[in-house]
N, C-alpha and C. Protein backbone atom coordinates (compact mmCIF):
# COMPACT_ATOMS: atom_id res chain seq x y z
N UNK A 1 -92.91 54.65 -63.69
CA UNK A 1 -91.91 54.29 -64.65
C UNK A 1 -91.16 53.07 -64.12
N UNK A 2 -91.18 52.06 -65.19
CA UNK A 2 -90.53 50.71 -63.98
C UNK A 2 -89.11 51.33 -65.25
N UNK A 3 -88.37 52.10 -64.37
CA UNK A 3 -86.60 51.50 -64.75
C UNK A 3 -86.03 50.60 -64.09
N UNK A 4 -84.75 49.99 -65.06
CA UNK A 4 -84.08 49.38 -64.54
C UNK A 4 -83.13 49.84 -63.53
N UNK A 5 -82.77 49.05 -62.18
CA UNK A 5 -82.11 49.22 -61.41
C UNK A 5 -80.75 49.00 -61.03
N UNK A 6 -79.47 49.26 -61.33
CA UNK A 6 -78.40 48.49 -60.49
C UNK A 6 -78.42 48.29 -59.04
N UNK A 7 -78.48 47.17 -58.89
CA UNK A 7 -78.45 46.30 -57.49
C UNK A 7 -77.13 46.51 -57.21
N UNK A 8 -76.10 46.04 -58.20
CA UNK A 8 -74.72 45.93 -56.96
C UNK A 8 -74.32 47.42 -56.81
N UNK A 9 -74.18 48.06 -57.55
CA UNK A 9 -74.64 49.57 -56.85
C UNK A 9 -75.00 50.64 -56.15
N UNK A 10 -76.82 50.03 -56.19
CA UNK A 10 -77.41 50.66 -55.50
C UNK A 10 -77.06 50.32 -53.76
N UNK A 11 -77.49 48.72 -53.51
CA UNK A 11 -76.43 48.19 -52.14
C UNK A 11 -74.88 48.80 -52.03
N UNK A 12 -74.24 49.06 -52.47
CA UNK A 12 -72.74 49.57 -52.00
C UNK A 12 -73.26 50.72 -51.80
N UNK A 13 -73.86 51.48 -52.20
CA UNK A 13 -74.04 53.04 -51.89
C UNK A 13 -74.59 52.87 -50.53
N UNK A 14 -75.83 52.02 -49.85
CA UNK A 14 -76.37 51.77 -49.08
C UNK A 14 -75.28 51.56 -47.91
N UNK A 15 -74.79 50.75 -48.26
CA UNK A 15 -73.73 50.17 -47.28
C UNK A 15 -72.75 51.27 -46.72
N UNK A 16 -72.36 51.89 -47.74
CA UNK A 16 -71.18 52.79 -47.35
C UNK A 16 -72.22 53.98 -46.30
N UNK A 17 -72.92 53.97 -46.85
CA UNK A 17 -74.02 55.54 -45.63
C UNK A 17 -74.31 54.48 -44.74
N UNK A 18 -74.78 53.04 -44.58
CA UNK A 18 -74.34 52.75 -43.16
C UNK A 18 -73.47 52.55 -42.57
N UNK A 19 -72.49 52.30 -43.34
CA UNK A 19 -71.29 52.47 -42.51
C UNK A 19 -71.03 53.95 -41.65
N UNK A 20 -71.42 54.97 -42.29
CA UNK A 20 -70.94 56.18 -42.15
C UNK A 20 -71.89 56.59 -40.86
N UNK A 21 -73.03 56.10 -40.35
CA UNK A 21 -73.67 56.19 -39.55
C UNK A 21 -73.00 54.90 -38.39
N UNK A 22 -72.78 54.02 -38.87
CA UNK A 22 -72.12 53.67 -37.70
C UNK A 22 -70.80 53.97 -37.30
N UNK A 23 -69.69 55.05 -37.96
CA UNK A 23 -68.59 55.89 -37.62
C UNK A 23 -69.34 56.88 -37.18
N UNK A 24 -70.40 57.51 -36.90
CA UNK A 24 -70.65 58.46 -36.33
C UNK A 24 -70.73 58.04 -34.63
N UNK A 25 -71.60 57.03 -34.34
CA UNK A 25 -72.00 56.35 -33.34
C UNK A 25 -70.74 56.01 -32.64
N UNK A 26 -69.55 55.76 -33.66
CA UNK A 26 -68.31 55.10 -32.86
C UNK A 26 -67.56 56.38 -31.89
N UNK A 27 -67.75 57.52 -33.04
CA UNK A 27 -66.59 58.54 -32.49
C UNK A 27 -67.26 59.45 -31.82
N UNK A 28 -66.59 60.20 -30.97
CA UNK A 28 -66.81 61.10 -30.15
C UNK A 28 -67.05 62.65 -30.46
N UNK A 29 -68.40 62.56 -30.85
CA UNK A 29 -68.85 63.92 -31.44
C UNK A 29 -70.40 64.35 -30.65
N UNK A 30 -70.51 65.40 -30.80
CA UNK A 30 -71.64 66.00 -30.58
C UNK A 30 -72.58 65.42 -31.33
N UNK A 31 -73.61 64.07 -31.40
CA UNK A 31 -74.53 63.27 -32.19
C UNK A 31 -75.75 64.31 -32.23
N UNK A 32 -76.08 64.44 -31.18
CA UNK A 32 -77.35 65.49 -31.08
C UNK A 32 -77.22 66.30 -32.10
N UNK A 33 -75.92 66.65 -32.74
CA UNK A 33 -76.52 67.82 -33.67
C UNK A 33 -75.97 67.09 -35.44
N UNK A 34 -76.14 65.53 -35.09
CA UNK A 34 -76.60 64.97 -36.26
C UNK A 34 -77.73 64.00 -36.29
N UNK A 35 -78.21 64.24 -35.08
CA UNK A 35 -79.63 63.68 -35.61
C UNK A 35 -80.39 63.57 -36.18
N UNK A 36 -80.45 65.39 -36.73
CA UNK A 36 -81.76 64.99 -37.95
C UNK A 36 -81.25 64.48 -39.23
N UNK A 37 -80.24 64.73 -39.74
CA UNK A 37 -79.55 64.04 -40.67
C UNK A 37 -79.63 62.59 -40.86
N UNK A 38 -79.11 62.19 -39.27
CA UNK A 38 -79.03 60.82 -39.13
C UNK A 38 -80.38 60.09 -39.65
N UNK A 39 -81.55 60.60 -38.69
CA UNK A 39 -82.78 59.87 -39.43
C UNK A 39 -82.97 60.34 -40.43
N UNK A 40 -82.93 61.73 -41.51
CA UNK A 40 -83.03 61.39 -42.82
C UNK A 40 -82.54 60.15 -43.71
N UNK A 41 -81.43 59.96 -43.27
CA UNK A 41 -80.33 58.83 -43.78
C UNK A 41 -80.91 57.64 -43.52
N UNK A 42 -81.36 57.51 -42.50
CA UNK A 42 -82.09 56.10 -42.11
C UNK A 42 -83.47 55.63 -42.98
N UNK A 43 -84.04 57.08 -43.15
CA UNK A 43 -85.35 57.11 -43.97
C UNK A 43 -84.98 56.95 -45.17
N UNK A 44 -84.21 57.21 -45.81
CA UNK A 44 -83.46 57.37 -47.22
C UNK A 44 -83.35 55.91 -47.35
N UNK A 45 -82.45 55.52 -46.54
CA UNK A 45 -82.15 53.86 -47.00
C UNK A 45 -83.31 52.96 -46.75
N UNK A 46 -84.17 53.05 -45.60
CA UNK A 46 -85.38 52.73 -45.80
C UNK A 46 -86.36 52.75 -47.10
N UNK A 47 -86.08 53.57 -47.42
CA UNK A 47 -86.90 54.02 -48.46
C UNK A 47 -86.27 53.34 -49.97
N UNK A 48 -84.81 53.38 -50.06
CA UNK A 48 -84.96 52.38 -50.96
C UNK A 48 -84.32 51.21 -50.72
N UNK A 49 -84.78 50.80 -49.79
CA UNK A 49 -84.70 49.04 -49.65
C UNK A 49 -85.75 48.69 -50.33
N UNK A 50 -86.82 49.56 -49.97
CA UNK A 50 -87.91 49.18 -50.28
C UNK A 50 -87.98 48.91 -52.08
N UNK A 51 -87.86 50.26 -52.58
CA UNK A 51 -87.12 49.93 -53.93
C UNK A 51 -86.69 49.12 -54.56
N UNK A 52 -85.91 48.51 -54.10
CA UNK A 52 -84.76 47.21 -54.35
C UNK A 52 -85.78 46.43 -54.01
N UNK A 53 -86.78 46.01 -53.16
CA UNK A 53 -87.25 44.66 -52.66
C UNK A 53 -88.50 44.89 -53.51
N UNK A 54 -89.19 45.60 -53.87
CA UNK A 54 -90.21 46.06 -55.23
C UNK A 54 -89.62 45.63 -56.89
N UNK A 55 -88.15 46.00 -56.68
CA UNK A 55 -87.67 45.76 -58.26
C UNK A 55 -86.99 44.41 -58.16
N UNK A 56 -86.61 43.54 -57.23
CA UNK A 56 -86.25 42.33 -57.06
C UNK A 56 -87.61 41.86 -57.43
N UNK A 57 -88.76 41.85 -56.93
CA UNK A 57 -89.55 40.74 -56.40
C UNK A 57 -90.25 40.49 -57.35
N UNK A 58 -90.37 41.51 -58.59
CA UNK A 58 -91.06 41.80 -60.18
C UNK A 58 -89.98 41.50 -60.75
N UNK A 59 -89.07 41.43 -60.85
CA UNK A 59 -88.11 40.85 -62.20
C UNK A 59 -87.42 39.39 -61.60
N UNK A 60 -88.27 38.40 -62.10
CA UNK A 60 -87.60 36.98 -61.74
C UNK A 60 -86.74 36.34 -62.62
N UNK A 61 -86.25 37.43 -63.91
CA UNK A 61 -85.82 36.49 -64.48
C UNK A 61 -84.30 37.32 -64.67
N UNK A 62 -84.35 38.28 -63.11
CA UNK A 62 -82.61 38.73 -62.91
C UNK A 62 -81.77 37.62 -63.31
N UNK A 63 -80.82 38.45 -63.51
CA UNK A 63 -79.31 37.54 -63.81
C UNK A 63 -79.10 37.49 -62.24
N UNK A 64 -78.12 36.16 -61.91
CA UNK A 64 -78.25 36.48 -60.65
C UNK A 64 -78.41 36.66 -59.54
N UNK A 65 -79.81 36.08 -59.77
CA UNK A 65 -80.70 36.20 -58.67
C UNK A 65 -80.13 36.03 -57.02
N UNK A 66 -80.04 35.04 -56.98
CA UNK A 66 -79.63 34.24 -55.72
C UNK A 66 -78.56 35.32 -54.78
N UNK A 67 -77.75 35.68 -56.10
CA UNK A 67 -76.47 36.50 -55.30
C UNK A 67 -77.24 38.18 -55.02
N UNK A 68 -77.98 38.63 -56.01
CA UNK A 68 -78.67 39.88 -55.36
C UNK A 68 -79.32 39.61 -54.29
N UNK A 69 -80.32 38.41 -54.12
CA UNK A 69 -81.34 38.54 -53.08
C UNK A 69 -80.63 38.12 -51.41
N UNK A 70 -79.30 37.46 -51.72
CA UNK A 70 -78.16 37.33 -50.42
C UNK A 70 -77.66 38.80 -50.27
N UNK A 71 -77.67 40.04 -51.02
CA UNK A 71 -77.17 40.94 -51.20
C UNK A 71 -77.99 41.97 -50.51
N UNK A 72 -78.93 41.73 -51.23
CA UNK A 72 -80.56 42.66 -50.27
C UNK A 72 -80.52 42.26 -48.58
N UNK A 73 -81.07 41.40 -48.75
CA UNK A 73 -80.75 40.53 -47.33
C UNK A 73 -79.65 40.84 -46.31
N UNK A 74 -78.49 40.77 -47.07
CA UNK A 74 -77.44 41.05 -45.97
C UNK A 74 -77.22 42.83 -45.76
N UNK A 75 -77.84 43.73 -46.61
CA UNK A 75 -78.06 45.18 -46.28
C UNK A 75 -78.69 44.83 -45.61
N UNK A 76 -79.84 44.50 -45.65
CA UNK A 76 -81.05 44.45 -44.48
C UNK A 76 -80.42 44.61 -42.87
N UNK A 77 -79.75 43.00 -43.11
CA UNK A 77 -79.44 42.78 -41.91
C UNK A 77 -78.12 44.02 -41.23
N UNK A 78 -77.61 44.38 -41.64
CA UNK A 78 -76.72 45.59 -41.54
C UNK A 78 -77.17 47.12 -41.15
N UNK A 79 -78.73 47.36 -42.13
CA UNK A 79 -79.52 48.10 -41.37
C UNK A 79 -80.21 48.30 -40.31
N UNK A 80 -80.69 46.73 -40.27
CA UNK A 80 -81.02 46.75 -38.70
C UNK A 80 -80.00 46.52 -37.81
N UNK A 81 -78.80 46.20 -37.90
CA UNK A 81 -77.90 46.45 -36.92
C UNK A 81 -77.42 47.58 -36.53
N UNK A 82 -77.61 48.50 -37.43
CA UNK A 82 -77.55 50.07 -37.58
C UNK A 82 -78.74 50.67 -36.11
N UNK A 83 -79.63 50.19 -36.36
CA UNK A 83 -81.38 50.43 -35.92
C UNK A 83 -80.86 50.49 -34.34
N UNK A 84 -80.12 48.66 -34.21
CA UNK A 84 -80.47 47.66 -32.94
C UNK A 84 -79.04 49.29 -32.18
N UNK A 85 -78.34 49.55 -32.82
CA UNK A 85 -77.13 49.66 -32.28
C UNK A 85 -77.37 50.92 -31.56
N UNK A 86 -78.09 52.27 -32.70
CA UNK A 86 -78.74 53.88 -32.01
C UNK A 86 -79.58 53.33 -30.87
N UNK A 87 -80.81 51.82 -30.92
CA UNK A 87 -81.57 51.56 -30.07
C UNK A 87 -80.90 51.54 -28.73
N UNK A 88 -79.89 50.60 -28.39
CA UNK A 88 -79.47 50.39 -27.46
C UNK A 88 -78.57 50.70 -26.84
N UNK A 89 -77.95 51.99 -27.36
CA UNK A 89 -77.22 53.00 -26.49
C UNK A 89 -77.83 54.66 -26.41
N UNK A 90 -78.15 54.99 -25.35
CA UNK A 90 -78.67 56.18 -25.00
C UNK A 90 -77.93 57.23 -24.78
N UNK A 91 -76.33 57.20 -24.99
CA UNK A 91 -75.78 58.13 -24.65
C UNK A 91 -75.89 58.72 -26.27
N UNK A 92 -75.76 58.23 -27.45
CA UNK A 92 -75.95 58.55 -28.91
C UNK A 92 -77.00 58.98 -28.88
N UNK A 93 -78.12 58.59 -29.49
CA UNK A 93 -79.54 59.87 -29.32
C UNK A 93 -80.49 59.29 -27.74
N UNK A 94 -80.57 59.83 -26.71
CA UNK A 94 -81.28 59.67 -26.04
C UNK A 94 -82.50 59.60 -26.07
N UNK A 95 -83.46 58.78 -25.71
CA UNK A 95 -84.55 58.51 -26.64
C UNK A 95 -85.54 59.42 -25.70
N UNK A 96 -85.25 59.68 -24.29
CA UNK A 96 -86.04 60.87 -23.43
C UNK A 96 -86.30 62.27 -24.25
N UNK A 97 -84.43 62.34 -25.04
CA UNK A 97 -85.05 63.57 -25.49
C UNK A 97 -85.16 63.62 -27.10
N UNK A 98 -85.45 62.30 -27.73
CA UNK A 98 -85.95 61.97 -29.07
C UNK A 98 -87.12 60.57 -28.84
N UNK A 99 -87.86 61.23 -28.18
CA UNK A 99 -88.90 59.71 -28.13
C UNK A 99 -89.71 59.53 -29.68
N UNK A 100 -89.87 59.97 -30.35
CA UNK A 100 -90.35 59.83 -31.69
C UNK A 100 -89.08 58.50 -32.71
N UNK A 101 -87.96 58.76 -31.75
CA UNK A 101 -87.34 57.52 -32.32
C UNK A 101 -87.76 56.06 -32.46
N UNK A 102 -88.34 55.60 -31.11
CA UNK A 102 -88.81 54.81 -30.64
C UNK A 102 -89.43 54.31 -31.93
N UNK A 103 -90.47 55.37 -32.35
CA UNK A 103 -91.96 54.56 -33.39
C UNK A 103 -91.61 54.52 -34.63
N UNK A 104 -90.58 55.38 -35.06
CA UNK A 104 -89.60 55.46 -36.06
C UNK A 104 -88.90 54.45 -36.43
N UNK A 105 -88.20 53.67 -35.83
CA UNK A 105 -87.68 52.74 -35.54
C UNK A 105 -88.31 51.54 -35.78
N UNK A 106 -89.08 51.66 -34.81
CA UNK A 106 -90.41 50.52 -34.74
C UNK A 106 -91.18 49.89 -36.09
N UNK A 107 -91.51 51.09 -36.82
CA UNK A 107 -91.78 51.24 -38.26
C UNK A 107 -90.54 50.38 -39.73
N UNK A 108 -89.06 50.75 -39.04
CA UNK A 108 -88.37 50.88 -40.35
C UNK A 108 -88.38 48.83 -39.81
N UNK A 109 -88.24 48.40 -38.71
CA UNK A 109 -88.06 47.19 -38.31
C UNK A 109 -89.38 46.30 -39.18
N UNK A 110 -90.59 46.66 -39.00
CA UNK A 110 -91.53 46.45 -39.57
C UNK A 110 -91.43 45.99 -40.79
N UNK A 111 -90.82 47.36 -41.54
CA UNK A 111 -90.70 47.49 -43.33
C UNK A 111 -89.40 46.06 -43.18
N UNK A 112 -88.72 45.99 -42.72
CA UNK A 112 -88.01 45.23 -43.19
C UNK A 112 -88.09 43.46 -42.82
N UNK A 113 -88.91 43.86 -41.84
CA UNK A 113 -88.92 42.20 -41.75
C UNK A 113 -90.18 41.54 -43.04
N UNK A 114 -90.71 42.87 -43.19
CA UNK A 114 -91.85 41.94 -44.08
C UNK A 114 -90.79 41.85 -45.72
N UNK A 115 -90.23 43.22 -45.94
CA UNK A 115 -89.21 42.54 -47.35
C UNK A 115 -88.30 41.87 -47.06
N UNK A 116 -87.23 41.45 -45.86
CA UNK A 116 -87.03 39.73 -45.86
C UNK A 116 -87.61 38.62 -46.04
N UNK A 117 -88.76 38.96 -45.57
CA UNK A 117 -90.11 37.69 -45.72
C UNK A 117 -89.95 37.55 -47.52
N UNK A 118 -90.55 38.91 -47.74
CA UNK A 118 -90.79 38.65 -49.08
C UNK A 118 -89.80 37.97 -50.33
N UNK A 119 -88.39 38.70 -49.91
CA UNK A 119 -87.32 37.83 -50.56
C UNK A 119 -87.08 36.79 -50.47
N UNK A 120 -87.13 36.21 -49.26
CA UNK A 120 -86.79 34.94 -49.00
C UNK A 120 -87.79 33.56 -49.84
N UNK A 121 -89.34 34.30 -49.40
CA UNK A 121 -90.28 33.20 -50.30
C UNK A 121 -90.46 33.50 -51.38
N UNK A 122 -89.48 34.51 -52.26
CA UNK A 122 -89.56 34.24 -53.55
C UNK A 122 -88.28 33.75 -54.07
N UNK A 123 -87.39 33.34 -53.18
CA UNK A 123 -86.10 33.15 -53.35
C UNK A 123 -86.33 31.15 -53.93
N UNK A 124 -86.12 31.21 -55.32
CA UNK A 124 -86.07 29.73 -55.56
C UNK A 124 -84.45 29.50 -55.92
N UNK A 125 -83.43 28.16 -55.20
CA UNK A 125 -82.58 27.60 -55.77
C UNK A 125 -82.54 27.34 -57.08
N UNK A 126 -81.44 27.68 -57.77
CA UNK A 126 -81.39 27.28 -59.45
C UNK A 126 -81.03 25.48 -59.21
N UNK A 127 -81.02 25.30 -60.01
CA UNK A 127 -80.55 23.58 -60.44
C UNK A 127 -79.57 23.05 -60.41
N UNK A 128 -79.02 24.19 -60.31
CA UNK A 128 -77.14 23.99 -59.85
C UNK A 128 -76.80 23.66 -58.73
N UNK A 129 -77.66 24.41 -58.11
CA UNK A 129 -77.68 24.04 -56.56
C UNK A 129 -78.02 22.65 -55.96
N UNK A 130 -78.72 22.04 -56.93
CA UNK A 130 -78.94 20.85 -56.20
C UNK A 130 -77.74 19.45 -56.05
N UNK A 131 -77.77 19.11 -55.24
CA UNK A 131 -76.59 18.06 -55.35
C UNK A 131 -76.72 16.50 -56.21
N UNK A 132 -75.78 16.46 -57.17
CA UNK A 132 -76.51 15.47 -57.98
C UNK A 132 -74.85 14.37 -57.81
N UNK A 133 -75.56 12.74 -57.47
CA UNK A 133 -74.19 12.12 -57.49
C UNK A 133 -73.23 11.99 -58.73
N UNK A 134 -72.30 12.36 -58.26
CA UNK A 134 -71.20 12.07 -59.83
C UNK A 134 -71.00 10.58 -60.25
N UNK A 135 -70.70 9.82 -59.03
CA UNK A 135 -70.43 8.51 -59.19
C UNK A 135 -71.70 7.38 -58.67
N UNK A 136 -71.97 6.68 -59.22
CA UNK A 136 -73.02 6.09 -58.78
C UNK A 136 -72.70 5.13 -57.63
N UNK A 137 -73.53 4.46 -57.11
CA UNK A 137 -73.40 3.64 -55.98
C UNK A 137 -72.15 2.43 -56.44
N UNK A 138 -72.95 1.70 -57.23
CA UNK A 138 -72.03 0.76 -57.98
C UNK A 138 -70.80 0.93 -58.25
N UNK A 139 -70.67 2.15 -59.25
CA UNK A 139 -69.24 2.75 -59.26
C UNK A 139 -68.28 2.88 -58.44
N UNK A 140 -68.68 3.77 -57.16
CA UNK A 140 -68.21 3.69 -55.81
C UNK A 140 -67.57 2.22 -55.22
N UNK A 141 -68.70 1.70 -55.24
CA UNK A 141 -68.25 0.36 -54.73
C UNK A 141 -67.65 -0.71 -55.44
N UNK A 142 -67.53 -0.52 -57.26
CA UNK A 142 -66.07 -0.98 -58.13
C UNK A 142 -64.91 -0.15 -57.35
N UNK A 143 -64.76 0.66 -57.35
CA UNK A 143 -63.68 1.21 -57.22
C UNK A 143 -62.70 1.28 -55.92
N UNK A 144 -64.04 1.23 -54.62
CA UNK A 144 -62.88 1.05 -53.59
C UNK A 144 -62.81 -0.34 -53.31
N UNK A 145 -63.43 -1.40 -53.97
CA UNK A 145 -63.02 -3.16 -53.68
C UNK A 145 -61.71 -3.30 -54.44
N UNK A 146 -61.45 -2.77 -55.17
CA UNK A 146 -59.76 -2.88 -55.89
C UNK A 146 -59.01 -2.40 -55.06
């Protein structure tokens, strides 16, 4: 079923459960006994990035565009800071006694560098964007010889 999707939406929902995973990481709790949660949550948003980067990459003629696909993108990058952050502290899930994180991990990094790829080279500037002179050369140069 291709439905339509809300993007600014669906990203805030995203955002706020990473946020909420990185208040877990901040405060001082027993993590071990939100781990499995935690990677559900990780798989969850994994799972629909993917979503979002499937329903972006088939509808080119979003309203928009430019500002959703900076939008996708910057979840991205937020998720994997999420990723980089459980990666590189071991006192949060120890990876001795969660080594399945490791490939887990390994995997969601994967998924996402290839749908950055993909957004990005379908990402075309509108026409607006381009810089066009207001004043011409000539003009310019009437105006500051007076």
């Amino acid at each position: 079923m291709n439905k339509c999707i809300n993007f600014e939406d669906t990203i805030f929902i995203l955002n706020v459960r990473i946020k909420m995973i990185r208040d877990l990481l901040n405060l001082d709790t027993e993590t071990h006994i939100f781990y499995s949660q935690t990677m559900k949550d990780l798989e969850f948003i994994n799972s629909v990035m993917e979503t979002l980067a499937e329903k972006f990459l088939v509808n080119s003629k979003l309203l928009d565009r430019e500002v959703e696909a900076d939008n996708i993108l910057d979840t991205e990058w937020r998720f994997n800071q999420v990723i980089n952050e459980i990666s590189n502290n071991s006192r949060i899930f120890p990876q001795s006694i969660f080594p399945e994180m490791i490939t887990v991990f390994s995997e969601f990094r994967k998924n996402s560098i290839k749908r950055q790829k993909q957004i990005e080279e379908s990402y075309i500037p509108s026409d607006h964007s381009i810089v066009e002179n207001v004043v011409s050369n000539a003009e310019l140069n009437g105006l500051l010889s007076n």
